[in-house]
C-alpha atoms as a PDB file:
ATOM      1  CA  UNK A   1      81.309 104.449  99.919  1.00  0.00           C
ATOM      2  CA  UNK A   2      78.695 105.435 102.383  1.00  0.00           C
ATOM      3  CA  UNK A   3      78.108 104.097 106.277  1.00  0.00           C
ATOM      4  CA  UNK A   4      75.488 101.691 104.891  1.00  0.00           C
ATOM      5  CA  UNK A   5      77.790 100.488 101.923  1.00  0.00           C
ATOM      6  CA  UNK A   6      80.486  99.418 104.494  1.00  0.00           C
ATOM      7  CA  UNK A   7      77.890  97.631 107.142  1.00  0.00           C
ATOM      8  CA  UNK A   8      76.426  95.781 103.678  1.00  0.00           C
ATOM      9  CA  UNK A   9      79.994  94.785 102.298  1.00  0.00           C
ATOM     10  CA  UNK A  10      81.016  93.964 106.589  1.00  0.00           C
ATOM     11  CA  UNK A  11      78.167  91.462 106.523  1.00  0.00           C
ATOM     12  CA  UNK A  12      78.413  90.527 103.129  1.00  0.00           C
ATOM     13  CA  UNK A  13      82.089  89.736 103.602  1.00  0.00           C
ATOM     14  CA  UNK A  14      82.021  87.985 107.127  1.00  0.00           C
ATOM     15  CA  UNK A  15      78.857  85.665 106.114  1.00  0.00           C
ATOM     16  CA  UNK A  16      81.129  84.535 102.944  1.00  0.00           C
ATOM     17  CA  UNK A  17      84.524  84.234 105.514  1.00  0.00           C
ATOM     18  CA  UNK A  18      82.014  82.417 107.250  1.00  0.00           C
ATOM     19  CA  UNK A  19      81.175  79.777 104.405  1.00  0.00           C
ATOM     20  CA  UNK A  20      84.204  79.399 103.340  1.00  0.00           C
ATOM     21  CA  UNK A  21      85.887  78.616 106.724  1.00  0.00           C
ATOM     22  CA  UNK A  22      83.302  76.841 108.926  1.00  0.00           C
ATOM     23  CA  UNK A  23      83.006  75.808 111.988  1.00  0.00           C
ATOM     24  CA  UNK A  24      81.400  77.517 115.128  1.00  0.00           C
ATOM     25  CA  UNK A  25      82.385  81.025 116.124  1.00  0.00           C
ATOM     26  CA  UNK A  26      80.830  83.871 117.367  1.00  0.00           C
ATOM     27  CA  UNK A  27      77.594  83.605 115.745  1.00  0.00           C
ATOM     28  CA  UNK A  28      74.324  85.896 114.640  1.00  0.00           C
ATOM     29  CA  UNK A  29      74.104  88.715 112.575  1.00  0.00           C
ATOM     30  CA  UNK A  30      75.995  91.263 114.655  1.00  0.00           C
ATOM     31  CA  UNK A  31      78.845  89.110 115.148  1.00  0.00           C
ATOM     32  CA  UNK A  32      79.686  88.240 111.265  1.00  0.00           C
ATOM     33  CA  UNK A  33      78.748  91.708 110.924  1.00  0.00           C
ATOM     34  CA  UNK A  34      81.162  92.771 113.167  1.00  0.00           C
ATOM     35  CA  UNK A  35      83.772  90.680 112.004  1.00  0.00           C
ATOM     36  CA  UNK A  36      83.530  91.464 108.158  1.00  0.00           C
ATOM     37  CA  UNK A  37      83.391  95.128 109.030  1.00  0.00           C
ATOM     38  CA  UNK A  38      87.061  95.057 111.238  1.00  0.00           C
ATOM     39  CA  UNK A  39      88.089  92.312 108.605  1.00  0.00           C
ATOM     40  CA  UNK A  40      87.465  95.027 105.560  1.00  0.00           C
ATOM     41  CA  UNK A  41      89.450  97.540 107.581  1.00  0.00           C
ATOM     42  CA  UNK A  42      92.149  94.825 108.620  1.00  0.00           C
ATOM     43  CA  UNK A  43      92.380  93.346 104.908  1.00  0.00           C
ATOM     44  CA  UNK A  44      92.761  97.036 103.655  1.00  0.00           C
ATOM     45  CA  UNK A  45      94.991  97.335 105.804  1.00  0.00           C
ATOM     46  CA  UNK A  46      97.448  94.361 105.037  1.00  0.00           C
ATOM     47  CA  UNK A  47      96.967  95.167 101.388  1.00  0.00           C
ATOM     48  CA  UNK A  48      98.263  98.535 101.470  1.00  0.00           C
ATOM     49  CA  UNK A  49     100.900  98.190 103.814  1.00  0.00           C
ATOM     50  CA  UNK A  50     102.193  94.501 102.533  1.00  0.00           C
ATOM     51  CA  UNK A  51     100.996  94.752  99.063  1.00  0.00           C
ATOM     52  CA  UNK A  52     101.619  98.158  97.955  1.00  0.00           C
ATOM     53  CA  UNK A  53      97.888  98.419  96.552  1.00  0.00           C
ATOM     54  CA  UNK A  54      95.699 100.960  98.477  1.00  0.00           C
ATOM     55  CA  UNK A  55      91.783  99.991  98.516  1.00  0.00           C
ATOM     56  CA  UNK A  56      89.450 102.564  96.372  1.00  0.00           C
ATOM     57  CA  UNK A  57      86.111 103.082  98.002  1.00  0.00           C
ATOM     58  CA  UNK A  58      84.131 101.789  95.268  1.00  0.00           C
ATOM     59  CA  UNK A  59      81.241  99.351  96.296  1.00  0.00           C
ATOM     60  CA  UNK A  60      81.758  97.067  93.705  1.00  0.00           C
ATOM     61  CA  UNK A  61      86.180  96.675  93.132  1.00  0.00           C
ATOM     62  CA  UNK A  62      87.242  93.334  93.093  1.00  0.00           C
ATOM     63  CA  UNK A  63      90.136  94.225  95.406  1.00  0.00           C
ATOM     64  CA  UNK A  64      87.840  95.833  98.080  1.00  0.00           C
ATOM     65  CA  UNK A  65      85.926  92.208  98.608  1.00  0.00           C
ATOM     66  CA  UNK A  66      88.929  90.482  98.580  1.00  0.00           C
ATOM     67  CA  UNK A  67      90.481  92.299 100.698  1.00  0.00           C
ATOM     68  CA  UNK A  68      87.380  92.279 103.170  1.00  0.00           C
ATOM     69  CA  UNK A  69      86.990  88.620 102.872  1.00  0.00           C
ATOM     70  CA  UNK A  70      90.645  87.828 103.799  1.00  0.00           C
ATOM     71  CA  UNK A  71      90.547  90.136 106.563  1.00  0.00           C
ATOM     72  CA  UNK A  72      87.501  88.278 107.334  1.00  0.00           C
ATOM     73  CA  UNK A  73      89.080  85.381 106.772  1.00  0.00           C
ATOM     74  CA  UNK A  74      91.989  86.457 109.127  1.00  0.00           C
ATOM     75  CA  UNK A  75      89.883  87.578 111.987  1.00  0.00           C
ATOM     76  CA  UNK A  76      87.946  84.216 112.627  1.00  0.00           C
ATOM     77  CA  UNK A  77      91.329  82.269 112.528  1.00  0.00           C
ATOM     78  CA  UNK A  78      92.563  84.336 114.804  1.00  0.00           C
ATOM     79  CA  UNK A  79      89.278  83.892 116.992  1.00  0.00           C
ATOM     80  CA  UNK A  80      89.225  80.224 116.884  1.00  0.00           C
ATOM     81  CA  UNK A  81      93.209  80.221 117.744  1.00  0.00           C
ATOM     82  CA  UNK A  82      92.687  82.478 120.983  1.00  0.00           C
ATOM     83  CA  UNK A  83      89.275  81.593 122.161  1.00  0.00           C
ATOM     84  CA  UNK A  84      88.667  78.323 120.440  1.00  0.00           C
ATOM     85  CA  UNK A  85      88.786  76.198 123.123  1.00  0.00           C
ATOM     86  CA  UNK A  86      87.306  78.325 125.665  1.00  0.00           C
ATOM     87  CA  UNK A  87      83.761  77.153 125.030  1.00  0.00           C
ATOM     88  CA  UNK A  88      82.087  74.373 126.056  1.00  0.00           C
ATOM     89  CA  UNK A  89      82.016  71.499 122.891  1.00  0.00           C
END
């Protein structure tokens, strides 16, 4: 999978963490962007270290979005746990 592949599945994956954990976080483009990009890398991370299944770098694997998503998924609870309450309601 190509540079652009992993910015399309980072933003595809952190605007669907996103929807399916709402709320307000760090908000905008870059920031879901951001966050489903380090959540692909933390999810295929977690599932090759916990779950004995390394990610392929096909576009298009079921595991490789799930694995983004829940890293996704991951990230923005741990957002709203550390900086939750640091903004102004």
């Amino acid at each position: 999978m190509t540079i652009i592949g992993w910015l399309v599945l980072g933003l595809l994956a952190g605007a669907i963490a996103k929807i399916l954990l709402p709320g307000r976080d760090p908000g905008g483009l870059i920031g879901t962007t951001l966050i489903g990009i380090v959540g692909a890398f933390v999810g295929g991370w977690m599932s090759s270290r916990w779950l004995d299944r390394p990610i392929d770098a096909d576009f298009f694997d079921a595991a490789t979005w799930g694995a983004a998503i829940g890293g996704s998924l991951v990230l923005l609870i741990i957002y709203r746990v550390l900086f939750g309450h640091s903004r102004s309601r």
